[in-house]
C-alpha atoms as a PDB file:
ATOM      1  CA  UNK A   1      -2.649 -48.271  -7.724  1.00  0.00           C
ATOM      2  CA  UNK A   2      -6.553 -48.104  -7.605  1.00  0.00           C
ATOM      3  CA  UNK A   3      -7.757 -44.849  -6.250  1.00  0.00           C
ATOM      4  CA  UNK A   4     -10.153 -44.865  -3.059  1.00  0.00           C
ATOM      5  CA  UNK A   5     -14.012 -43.390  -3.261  1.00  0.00           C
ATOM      6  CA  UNK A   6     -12.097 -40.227  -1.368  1.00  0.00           C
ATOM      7  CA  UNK A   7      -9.439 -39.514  -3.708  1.00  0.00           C
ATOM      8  CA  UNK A   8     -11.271 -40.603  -6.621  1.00  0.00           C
ATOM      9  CA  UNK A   9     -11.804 -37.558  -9.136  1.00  0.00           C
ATOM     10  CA  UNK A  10     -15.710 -37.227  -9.604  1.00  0.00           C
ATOM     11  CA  UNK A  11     -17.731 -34.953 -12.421  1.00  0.00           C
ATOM     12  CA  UNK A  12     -18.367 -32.596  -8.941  1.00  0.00           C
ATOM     13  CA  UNK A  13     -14.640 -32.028  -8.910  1.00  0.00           C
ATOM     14  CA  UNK A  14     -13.947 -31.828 -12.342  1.00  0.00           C
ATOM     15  CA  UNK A  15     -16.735 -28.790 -13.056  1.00  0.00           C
ATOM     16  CA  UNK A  16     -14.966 -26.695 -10.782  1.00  0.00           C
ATOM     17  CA  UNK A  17     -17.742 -25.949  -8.529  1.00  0.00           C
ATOM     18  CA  UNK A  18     -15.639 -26.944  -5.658  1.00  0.00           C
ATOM     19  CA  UNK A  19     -12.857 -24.921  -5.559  1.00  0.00           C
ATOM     20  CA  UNK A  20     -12.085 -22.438  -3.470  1.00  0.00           C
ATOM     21  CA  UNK A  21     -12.292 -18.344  -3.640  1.00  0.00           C
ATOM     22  CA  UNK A  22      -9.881 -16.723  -4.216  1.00  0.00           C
ATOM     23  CA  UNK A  23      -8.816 -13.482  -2.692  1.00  0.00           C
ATOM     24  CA  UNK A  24      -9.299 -10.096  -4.937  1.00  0.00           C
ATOM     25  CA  UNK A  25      -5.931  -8.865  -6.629  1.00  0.00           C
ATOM     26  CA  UNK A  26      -5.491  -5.126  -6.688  1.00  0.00           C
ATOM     27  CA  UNK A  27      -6.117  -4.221 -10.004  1.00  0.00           C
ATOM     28  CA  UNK A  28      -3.678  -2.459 -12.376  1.00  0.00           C
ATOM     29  CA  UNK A  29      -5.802   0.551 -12.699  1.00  0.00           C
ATOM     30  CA  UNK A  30      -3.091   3.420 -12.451  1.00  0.00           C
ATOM     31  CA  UNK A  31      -0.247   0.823 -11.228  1.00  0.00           C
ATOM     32  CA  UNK A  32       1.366   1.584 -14.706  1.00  0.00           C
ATOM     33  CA  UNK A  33       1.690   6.147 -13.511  1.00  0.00           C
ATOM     34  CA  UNK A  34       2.637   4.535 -10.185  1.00  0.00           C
ATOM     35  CA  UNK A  35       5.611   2.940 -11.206  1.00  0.00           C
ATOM     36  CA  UNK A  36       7.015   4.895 -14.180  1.00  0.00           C
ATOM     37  CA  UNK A  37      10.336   5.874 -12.673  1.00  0.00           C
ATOM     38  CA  UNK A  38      10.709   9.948 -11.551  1.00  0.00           C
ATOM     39  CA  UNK A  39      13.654  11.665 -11.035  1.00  0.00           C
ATOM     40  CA  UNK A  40      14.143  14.093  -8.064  1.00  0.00           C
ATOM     41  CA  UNK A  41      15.270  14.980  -4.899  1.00  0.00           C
ATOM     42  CA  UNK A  42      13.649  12.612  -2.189  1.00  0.00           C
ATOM     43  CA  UNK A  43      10.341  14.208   0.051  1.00  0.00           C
ATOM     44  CA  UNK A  44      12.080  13.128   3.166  1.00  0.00           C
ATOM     45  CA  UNK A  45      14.111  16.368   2.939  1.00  0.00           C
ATOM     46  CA  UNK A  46      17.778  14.305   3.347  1.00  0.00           C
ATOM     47  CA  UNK A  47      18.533  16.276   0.313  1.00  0.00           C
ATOM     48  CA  UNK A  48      19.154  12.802  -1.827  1.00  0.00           C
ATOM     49  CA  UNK A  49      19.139  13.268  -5.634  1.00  0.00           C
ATOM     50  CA  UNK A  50      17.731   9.873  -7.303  1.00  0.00           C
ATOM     51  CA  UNK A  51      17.277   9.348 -10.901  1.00  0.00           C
ATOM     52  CA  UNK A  52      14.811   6.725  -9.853  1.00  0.00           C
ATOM     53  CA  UNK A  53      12.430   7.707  -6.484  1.00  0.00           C
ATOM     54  CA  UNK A  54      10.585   5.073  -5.060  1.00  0.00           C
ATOM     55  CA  UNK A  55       6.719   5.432  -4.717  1.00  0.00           C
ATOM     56  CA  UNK A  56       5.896   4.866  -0.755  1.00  0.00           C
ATOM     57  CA  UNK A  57       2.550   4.172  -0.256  1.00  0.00           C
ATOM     58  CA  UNK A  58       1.668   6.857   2.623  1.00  0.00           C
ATOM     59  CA  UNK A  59      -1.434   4.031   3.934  1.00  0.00           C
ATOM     60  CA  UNK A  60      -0.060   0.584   2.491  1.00  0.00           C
ATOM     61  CA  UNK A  61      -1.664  -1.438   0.033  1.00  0.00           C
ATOM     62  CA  UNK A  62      -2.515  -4.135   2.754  1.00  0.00           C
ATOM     63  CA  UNK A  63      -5.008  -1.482   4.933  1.00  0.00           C
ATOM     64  CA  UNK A  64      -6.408  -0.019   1.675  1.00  0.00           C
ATOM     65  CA  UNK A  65      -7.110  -4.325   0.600  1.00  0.00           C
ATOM     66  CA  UNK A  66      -8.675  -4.273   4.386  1.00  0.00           C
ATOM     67  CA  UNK A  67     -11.151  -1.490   3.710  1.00  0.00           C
ATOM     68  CA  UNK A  68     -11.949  -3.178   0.685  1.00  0.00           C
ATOM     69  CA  UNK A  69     -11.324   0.136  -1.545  1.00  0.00           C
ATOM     70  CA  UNK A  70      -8.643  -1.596  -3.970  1.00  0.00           C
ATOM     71  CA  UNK A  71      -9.946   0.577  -6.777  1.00  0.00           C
ATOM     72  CA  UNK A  72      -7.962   2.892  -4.648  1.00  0.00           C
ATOM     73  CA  UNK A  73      -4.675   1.197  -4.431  1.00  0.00           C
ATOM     74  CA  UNK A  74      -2.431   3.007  -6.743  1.00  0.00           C
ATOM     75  CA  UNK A  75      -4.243   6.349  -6.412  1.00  0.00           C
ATOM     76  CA  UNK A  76      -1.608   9.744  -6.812  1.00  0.00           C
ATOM     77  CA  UNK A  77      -2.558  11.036  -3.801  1.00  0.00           C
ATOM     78  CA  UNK A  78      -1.270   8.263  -1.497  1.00  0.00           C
ATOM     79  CA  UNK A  79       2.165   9.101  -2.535  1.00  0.00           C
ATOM     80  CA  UNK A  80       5.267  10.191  -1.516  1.00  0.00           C
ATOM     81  CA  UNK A  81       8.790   9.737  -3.561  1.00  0.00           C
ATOM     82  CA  UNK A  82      11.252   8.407  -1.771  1.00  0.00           C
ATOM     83  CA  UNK A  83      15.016   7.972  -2.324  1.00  0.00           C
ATOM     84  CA  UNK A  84      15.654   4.299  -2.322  1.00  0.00           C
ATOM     85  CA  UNK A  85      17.776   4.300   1.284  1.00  0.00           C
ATOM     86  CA  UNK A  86      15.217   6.543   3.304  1.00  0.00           C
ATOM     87  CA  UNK A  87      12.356   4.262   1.670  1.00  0.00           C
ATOM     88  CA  UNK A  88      14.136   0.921   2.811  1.00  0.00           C
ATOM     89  CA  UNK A  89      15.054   3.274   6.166  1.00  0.00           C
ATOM     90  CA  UNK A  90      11.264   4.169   6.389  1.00  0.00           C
ATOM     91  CA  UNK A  91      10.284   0.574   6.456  1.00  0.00           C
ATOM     92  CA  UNK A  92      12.646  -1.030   8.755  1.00  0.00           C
ATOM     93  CA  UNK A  93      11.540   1.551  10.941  1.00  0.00           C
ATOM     94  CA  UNK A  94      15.131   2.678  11.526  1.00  0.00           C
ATOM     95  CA  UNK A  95      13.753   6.476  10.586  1.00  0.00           C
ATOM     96  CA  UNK A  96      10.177   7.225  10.719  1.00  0.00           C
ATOM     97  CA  UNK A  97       8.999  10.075   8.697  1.00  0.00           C
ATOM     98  CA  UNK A  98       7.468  13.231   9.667  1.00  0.00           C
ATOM     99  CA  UNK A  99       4.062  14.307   9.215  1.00  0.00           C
ATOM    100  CA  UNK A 100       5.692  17.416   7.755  1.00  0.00           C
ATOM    101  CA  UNK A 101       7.028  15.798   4.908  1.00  0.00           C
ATOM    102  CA  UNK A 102       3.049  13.751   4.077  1.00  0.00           C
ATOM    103  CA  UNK A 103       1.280  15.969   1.240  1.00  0.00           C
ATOM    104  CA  UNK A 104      -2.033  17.429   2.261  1.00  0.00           C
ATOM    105  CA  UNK A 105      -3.541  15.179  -0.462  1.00  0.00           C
ATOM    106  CA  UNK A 106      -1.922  12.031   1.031  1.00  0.00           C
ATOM    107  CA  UNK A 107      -3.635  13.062   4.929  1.00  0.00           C
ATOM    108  CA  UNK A 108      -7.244  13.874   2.910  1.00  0.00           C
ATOM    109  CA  UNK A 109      -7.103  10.395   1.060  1.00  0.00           C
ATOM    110  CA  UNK A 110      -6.050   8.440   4.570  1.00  0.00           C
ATOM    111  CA  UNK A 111      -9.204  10.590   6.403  1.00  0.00           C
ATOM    112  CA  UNK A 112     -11.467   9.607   3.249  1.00  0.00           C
ATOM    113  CA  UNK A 113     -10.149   6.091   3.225  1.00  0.00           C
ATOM    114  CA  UNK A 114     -10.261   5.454   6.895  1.00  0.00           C
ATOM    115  CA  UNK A 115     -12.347   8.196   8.482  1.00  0.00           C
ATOM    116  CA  UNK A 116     -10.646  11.332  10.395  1.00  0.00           C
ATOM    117  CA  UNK A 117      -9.781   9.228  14.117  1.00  0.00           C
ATOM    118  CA  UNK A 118      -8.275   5.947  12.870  1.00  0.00           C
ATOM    119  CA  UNK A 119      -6.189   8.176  10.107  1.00  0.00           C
ATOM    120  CA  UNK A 120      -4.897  10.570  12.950  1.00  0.00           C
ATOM    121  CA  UNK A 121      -4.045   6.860  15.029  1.00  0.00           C
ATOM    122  CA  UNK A 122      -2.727   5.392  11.600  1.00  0.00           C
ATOM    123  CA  UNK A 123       0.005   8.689  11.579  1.00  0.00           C
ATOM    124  CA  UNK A 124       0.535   8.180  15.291  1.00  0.00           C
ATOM    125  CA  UNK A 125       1.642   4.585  15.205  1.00  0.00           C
ATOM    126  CA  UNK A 126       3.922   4.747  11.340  1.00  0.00           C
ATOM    127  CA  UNK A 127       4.855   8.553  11.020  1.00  0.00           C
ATOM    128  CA  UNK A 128       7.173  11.063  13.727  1.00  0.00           C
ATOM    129  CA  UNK A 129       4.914  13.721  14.492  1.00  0.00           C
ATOM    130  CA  UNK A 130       1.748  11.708  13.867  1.00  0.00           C
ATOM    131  CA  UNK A 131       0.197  12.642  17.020  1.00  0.00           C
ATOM    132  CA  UNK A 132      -0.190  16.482  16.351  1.00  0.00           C
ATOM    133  CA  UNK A 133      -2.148  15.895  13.188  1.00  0.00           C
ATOM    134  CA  UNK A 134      -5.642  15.394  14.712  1.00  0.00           C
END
C-alpha cells in the first residue's frame, strides 16, 4: 500500500520537533519518606492500630500540580496517617474529617500553598469543621 503525501513520514516528523508537550510529572523528591510504611494508631482518632498507615495528602496532589508548586508534592507537612478504612472512608466522602484532627503544619502549608481565603474555602468544601478555621 503506497502511503499518501499526509501520512507519509517526512525528516520534520522524524526529528521530533513535532511532537507534542508533555505534562510535568511530580518528581520523586521526598516520594521515597512519603511512602515508607509507619506503624501507628490512625490521626482520625477511631482508635485503629495499623502496622501500615496510609499517607493522605491533606491538599491533593492534583491542586498542588494546579498551583504549579510540584516541588511541593510529597512535602511532610501535607500529611496526615491514616488507617487504611478511614482513608478509603475519607475519600468516598462517606466520613469527612475534622479540622481538629489536620496538624498545624498541614493548615500553614495549605495557607502558603494557596493563600489564607482559598485554604479556609479548600477546608470548608473537603474537611467537617472547615468553616471555623478562617
Amino acid at each position: 500500500m503506497k502511503r499518501s503525501t499526509l501520512t507519509r513520514r517526512t525528516a520534520l516528523k522524524r526529528s521530533g520537533s513535532l511532537r507534542t508537550r508533555r505534562k510535568p510529572t511530580v518528581p520523586d523528591i521526598g516520594r521515597e519518606a512519603w511512602k515508607t510504611s509507619r506503624a501507628g494508631y490512625c490521626a482520625c482518632g477511631c482508635g485503629r492500630f495499623s502496622m501500615h498507615l496510609h499517607g493522605h495528602h491533606v491538599i491533593p496532589l492534583e491542586v498542588i500540580k494546579r498551583e504549579k508548586r510540584l516541588g511541593l508534592a510529597w512535602d511532610e507537612r501535607n500529611r496526615i496517617d491514616l488507617h487504611e478504612i478511614c482513608h478509603g472512608r475519607h475519600h468516598s466522602a462517606l466520613h469527612k474529617l475534622s479540622m481538629g484532627v489536620v496538624p498545624v503544619l498541614a493548615r500553614e502549608f495549605a495557607a502558603e500553598l494557596l493563600g489564607e481565603a482559598r485554604a479556609a474555602d479548600y477546608f470548608a468544601r473537603h474537611y467537617a469543621g472547615g468553616e471555623r478555621w478562617a
